[in-house]
PDB file of N, CA and C in Angstrom:
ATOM      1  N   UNK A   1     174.600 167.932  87.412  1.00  0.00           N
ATOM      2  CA  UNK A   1     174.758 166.856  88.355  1.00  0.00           C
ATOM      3  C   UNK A   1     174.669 165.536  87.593  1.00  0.00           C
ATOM      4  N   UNK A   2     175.245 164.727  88.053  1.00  0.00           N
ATOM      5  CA  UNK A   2     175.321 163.045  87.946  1.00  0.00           C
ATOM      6  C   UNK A   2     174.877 162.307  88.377  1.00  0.00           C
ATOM      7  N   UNK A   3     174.381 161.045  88.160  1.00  0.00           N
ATOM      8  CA  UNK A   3     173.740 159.861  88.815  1.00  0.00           C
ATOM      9  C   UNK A   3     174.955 158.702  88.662  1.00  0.00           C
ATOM     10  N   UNK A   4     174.767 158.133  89.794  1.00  0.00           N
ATOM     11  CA  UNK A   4     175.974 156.525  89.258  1.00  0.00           C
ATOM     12  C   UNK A   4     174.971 155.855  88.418  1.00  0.00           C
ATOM     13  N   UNK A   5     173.693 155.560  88.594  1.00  0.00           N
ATOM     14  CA  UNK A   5     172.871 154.921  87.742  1.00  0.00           C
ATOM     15  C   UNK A   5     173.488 155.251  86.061  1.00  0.00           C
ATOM     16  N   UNK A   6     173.522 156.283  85.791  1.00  0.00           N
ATOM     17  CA  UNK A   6     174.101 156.927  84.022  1.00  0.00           C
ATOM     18  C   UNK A   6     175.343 156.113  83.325  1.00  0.00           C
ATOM     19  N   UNK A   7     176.131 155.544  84.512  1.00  0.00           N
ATOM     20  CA  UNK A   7     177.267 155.343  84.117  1.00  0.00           C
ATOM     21  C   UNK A   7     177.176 153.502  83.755  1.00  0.00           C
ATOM     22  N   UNK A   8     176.051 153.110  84.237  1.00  0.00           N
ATOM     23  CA  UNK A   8     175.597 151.713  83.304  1.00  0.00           C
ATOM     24  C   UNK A   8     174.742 151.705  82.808  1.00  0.00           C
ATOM     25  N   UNK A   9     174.819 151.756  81.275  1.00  0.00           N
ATOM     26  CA  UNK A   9     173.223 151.854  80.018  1.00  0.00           C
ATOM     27  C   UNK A   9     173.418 150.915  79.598  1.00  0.00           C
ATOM     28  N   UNK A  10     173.382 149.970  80.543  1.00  0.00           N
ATOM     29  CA  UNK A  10     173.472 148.215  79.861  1.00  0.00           C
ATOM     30  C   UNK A  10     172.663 147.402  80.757  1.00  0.00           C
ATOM     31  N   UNK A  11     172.522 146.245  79.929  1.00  0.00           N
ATOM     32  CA  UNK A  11     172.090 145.365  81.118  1.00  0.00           C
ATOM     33  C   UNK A  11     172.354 144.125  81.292  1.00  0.00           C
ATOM     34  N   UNK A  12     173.840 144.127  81.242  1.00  0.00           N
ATOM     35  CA  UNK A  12     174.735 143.155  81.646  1.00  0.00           C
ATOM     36  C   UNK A  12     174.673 143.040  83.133  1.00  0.00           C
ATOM     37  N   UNK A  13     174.470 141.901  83.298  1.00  0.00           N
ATOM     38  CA  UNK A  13     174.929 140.980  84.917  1.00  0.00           C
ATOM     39  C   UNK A  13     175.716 141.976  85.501  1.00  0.00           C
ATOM     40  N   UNK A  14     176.196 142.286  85.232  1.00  0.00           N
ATOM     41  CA  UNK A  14     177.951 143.119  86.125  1.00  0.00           C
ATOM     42  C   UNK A  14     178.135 143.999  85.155  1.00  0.00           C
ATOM     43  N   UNK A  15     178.418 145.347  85.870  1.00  0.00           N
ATOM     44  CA  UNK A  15     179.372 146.082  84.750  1.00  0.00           C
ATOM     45  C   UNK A  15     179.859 146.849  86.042  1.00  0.00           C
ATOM     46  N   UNK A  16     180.876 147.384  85.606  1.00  0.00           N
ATOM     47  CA  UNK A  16     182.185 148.101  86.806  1.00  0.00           C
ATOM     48  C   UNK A  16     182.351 149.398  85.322  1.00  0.00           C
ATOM     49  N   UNK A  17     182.302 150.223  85.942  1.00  0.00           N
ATOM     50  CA  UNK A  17     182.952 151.766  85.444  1.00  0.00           C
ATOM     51  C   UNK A  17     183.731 152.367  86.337  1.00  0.00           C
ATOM     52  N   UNK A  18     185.068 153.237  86.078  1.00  0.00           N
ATOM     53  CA  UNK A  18     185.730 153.791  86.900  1.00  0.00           C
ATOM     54  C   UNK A  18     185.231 155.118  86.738  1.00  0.00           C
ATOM     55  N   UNK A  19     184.622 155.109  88.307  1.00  0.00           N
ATOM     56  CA  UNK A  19     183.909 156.543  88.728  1.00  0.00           C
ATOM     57  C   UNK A  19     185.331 157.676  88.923  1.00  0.00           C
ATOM     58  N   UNK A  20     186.399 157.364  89.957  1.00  0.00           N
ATOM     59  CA  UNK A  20     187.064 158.711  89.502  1.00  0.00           C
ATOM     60  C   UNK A  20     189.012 157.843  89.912  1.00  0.00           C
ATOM     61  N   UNK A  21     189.796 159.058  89.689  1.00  0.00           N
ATOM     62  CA  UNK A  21     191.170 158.082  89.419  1.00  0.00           C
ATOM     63  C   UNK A  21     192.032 159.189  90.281  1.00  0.00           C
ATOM     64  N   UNK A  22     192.285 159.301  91.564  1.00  0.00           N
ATOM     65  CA  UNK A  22     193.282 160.644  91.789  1.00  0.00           C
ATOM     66  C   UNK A  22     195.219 159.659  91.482  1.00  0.00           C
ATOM     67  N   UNK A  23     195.371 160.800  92.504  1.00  0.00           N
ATOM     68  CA  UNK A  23     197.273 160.598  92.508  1.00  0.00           C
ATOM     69  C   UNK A  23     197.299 159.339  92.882  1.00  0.00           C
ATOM     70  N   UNK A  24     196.744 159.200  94.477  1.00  0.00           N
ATOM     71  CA  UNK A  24     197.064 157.664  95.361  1.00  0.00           C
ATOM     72  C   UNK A  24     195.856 156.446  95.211  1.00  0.00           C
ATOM     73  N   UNK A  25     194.858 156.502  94.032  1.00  0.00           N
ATOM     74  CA  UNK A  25     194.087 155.605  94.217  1.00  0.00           C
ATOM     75  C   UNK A  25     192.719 155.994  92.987  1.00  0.00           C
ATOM     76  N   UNK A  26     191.724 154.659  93.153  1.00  0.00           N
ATOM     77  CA  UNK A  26     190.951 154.903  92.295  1.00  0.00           C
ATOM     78  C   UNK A  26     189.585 154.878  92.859  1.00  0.00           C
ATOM     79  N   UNK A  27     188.204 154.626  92.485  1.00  0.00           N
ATOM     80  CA  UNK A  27     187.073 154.658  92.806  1.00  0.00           C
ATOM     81  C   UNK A  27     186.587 153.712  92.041  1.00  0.00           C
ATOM     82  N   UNK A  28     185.943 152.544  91.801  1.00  0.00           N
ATOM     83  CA  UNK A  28     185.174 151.982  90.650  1.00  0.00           C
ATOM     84  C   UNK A  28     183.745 152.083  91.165  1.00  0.00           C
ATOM     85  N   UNK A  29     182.773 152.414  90.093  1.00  0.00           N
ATOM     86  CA  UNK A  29     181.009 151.990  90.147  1.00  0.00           C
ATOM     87  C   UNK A  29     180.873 150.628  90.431  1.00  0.00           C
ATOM     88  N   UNK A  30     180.355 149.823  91.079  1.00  0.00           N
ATOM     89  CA  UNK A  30     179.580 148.969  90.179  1.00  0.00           C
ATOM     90  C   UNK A  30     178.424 148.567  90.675  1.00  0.00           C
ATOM     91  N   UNK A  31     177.713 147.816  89.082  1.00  0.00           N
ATOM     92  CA  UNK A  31     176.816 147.584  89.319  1.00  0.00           C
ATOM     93  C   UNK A  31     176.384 145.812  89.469  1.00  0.00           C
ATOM     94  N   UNK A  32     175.166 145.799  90.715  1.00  0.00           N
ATOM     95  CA  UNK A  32     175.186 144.081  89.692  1.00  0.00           C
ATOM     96  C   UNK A  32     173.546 144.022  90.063  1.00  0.00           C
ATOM     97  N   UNK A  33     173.179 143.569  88.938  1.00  0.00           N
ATOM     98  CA  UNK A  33     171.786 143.065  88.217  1.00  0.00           C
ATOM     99  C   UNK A  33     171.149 142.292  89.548  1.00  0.00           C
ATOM    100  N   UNK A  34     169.772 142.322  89.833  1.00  0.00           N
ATOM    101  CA  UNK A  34     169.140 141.060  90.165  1.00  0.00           C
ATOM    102  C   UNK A  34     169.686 139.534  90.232  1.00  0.00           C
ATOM    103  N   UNK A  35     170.151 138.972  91.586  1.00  0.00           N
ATOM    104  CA  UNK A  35     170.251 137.654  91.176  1.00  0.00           C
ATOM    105  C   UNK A  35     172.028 137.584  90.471  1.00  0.00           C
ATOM    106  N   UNK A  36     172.602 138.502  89.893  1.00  0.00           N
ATOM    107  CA  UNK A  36     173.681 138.628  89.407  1.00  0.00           C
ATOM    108  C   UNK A  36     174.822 138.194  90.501  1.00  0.00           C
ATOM    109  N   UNK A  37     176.444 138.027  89.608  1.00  0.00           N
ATOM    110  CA  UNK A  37     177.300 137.551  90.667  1.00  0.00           C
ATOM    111  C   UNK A  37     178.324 138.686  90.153  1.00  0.00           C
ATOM    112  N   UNK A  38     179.276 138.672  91.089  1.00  0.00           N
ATOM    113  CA  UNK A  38     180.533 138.610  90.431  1.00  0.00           C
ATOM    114  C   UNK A  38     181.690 137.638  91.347  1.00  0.00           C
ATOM    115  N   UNK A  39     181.956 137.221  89.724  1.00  0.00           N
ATOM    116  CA  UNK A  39     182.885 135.840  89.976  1.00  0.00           C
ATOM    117  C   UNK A  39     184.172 135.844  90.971  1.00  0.00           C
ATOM    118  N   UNK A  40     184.332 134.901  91.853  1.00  0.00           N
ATOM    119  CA  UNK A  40     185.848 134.929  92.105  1.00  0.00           C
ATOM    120  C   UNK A  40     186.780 135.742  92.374  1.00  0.00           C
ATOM    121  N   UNK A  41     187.255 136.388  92.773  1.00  0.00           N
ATOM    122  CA  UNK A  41     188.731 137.183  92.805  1.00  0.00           C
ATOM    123  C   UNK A  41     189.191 137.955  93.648  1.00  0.00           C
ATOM    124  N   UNK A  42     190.709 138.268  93.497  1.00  0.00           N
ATOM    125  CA  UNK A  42     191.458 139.116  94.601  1.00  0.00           C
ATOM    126  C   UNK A  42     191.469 140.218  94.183  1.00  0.00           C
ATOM    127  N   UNK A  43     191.855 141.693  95.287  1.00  0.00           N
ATOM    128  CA  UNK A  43     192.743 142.474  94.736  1.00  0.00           C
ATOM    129  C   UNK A  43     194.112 142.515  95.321  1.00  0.00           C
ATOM    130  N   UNK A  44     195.061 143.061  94.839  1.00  0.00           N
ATOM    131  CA  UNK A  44     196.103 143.199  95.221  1.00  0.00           C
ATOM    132  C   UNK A  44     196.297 143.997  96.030  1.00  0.00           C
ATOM    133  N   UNK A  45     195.480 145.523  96.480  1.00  0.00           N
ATOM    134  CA  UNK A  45     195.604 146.829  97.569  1.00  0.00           C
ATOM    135  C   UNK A  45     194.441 146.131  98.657  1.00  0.00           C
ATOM    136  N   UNK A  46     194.215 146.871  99.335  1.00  0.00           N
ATOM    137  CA  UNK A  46     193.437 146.836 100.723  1.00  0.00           C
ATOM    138  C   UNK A  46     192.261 147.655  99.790  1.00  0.00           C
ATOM    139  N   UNK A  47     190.892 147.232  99.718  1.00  0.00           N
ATOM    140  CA  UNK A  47     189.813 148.210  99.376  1.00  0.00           C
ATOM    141  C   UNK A  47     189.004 148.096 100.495  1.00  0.00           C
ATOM    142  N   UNK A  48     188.078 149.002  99.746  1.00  0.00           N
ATOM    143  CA  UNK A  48     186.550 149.038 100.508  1.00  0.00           C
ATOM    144  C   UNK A  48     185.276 149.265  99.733  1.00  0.00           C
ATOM    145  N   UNK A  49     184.301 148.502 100.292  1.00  0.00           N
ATOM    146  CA  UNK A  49     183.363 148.203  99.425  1.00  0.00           C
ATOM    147  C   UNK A  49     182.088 148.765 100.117  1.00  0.00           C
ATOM    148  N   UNK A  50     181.063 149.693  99.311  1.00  0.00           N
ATOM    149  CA  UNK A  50     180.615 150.635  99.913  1.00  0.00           C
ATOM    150  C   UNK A  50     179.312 150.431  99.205  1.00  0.00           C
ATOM    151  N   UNK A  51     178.099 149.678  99.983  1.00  0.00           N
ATOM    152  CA  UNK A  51     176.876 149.531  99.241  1.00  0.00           C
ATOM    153  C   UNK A  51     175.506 150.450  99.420  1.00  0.00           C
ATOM    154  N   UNK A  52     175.554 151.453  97.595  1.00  0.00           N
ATOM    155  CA  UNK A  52     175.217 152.509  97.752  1.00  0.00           C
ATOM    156  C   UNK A  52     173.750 152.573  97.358  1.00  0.00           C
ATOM    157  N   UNK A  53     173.072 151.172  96.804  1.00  0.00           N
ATOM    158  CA  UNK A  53     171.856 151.106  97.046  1.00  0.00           C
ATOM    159  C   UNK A  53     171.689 149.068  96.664  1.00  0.00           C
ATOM    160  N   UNK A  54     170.465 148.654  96.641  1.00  0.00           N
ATOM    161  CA  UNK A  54     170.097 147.587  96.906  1.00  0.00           C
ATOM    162  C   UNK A  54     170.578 146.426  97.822  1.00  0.00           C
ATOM    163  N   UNK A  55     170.745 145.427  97.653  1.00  0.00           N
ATOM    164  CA  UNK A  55     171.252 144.036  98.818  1.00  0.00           C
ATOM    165  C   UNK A  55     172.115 143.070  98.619  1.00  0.00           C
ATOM    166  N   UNK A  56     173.575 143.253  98.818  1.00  0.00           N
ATOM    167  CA  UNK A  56     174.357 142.277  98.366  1.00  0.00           C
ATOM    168  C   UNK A  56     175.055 141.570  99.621  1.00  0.00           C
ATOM    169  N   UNK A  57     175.287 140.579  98.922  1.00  0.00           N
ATOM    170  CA  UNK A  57     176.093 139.677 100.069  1.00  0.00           C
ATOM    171  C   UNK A  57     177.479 139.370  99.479  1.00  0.00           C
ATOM    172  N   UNK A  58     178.352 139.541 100.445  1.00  0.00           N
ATOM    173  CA  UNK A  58     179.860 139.273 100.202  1.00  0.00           C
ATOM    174  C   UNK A  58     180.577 138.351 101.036  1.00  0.00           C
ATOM    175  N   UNK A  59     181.306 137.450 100.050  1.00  0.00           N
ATOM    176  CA  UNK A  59     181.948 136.032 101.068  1.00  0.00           C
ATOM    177  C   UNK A  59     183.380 135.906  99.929  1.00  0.00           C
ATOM    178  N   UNK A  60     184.273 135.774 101.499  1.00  0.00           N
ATOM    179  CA  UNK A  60     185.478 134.885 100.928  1.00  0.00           C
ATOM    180  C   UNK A  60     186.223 133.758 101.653  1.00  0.00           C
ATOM    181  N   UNK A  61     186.987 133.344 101.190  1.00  0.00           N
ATOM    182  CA  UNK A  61     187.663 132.252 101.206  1.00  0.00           C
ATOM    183  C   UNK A  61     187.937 131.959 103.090  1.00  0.00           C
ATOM    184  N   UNK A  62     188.134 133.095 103.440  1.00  0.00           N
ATOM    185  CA  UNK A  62     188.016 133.097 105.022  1.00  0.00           C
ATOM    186  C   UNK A  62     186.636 132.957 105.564  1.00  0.00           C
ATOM    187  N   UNK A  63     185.829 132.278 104.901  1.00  0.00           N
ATOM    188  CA  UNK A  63     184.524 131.992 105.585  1.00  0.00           C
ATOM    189  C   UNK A  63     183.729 132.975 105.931  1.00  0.00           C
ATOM    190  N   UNK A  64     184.070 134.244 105.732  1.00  0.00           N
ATOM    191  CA  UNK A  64     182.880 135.696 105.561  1.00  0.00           C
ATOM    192  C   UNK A  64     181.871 135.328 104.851  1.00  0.00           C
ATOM    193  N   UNK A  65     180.501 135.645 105.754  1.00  0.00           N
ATOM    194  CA  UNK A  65     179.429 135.779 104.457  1.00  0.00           C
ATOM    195  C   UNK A  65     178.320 137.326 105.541  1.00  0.00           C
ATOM    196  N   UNK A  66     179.093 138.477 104.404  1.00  0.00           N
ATOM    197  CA  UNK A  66     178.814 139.572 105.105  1.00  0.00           C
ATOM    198  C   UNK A  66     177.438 139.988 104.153  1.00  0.00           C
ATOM    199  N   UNK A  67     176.186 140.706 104.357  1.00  0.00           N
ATOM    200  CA  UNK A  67     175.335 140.964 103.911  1.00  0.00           C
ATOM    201  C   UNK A  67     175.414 142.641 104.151  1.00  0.00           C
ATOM    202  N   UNK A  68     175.437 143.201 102.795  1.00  0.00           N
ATOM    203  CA  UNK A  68     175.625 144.672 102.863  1.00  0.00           C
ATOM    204  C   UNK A  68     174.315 145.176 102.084  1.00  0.00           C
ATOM    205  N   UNK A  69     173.210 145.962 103.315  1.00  0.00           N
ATOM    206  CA  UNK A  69     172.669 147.126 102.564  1.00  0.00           C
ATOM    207  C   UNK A  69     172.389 148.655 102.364  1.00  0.00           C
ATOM    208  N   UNK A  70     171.784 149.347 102.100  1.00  0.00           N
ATOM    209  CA  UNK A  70     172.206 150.691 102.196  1.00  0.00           C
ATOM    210  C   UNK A  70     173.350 151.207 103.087  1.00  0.00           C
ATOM    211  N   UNK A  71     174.345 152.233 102.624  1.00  0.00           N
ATOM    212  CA  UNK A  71     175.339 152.541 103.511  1.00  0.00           C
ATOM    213  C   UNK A  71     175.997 151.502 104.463  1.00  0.00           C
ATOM    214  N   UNK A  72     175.885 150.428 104.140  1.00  0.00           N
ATOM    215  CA  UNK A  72     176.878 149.385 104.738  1.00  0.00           C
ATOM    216  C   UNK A  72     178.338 149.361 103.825  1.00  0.00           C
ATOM    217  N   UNK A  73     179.450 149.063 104.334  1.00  0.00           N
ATOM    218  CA  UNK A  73     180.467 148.850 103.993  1.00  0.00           C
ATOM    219  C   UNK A  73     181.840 148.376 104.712  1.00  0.00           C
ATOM    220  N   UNK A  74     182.675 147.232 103.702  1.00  0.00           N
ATOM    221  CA  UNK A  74     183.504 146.399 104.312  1.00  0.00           C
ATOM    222  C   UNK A  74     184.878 147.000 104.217  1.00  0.00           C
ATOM    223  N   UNK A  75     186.136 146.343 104.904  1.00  0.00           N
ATOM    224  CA  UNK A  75     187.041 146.341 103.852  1.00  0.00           C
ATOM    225  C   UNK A  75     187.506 145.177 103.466  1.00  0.00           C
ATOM    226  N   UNK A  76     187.928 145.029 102.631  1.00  0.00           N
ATOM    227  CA  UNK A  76     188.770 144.014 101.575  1.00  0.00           C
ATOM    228  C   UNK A  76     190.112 143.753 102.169  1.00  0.00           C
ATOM    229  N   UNK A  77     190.525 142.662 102.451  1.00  0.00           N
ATOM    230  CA  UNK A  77     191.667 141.936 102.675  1.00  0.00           C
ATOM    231  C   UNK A  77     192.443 142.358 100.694  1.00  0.00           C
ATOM    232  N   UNK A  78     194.304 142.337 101.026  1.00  0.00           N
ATOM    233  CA  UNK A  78     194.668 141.905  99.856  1.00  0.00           C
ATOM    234  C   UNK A  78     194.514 140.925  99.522  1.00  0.00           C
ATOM    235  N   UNK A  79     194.644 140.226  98.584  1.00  0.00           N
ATOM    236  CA  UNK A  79     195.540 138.447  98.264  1.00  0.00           C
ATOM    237  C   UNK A  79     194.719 137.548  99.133  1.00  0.00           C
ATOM    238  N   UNK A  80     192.963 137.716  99.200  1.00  0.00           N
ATOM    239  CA  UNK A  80     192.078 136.892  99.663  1.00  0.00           C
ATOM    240  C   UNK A  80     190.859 137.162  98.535  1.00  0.00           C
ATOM    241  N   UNK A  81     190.596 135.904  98.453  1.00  0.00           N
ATOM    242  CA  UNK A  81     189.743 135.176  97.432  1.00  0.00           C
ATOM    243  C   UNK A  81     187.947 135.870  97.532  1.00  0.00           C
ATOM    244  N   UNK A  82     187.640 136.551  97.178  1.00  0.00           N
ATOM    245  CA  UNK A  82     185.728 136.549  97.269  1.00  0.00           C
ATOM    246  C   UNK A  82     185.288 136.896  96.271  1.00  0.00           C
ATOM    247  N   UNK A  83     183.855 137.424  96.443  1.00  0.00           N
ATOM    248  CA  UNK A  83     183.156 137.581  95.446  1.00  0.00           C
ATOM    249  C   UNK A  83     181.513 138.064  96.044  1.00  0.00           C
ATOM    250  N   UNK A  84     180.617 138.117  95.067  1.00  0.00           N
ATOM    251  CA  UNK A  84     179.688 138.941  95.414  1.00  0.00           C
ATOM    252  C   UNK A  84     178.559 138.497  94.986  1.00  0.00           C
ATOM    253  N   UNK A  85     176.909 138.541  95.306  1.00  0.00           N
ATOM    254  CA  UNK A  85     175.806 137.729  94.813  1.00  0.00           C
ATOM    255  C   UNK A  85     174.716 138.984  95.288  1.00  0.00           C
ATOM    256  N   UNK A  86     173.768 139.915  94.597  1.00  0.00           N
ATOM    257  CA  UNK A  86     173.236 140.592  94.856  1.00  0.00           C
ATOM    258  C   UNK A  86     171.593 140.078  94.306  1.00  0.00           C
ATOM    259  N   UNK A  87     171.221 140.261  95.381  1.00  0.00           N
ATOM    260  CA  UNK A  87     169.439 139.331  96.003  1.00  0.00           C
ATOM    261  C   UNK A  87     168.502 140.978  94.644  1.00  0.00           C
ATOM    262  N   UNK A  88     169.200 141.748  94.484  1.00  0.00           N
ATOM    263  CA  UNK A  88     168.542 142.550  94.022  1.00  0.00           C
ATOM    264  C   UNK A  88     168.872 143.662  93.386  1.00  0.00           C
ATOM    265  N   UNK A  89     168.797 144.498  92.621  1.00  0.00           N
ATOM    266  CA  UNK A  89     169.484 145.494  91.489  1.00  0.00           C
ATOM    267  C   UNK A  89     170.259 146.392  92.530  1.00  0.00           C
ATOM    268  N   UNK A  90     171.700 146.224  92.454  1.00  0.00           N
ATOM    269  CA  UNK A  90     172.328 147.019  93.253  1.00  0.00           C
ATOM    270  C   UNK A  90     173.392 148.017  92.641  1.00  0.00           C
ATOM    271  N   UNK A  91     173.701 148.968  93.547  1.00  0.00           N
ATOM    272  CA  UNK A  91     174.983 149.586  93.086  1.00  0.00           C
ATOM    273  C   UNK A  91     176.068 149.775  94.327  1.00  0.00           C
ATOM    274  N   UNK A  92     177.511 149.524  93.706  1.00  0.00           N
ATOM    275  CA  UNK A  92     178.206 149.464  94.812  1.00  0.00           C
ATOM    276  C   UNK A  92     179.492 150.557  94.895  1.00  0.00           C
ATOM    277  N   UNK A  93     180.411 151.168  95.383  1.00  0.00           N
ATOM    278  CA  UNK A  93     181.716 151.563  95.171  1.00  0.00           C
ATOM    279  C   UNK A  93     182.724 150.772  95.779  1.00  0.00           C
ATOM    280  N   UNK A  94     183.360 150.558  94.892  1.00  0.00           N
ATOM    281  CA  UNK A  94     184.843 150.297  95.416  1.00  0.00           C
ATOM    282  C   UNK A  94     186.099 150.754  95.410  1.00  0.00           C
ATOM    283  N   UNK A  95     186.610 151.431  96.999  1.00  0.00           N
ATOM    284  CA  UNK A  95     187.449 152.282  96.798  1.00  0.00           C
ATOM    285  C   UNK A  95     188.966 151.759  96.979  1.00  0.00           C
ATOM    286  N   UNK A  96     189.699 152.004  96.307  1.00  0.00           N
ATOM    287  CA  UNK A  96     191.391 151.285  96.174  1.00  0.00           C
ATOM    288  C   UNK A  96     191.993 152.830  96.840  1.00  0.00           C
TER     289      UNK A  96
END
């Protein structure tokens, strides 16, 4: 068995690992540190963002400021602007 925890042995602010990759889509880990962000940005598909332990808050450009914890999860607009600020050591998935 596996932990998502294994798949960051760092302790960088942010790190994203791609947890798994089928035919129609992907999965990414991530993680973000205490207090950590991640900066700015779009995606291009429709995702979903799936918070699989600690407390993050998510806001974009459309004036969202959604607070996700355990088993909370959004979806992602394409070609809209956000980003992410976690109050505390979290881990998240994001599914494309």
């Amino acid at each position: 068995m596996k932990n998502l925890t294994e798949l960051h042995l760092t302790n960088k602010e942010v790190s994203a690992q791609l947890l798994f990759k089928g035919e129609l889509g992907t999965t990414t880990a991530i993680q973000l540190l205490r207090n950590g962000s991640l900066k700015e940005h779009e995606t291009k598909t429709p995702a979903l963002l799936l918070c699989v332990s600690g407390f993050v808050t998510y806001e974009d450009e459309l004036d969202q400021e959604i607070k996700l914890e355990v088993g909370d999860y959004i979806s992602i607009l394409p070609n809209v602007k956000h980003w992410l600020y976690a109050s505390v050591d979290s881990h998240l998935l994001l599914i494309k």
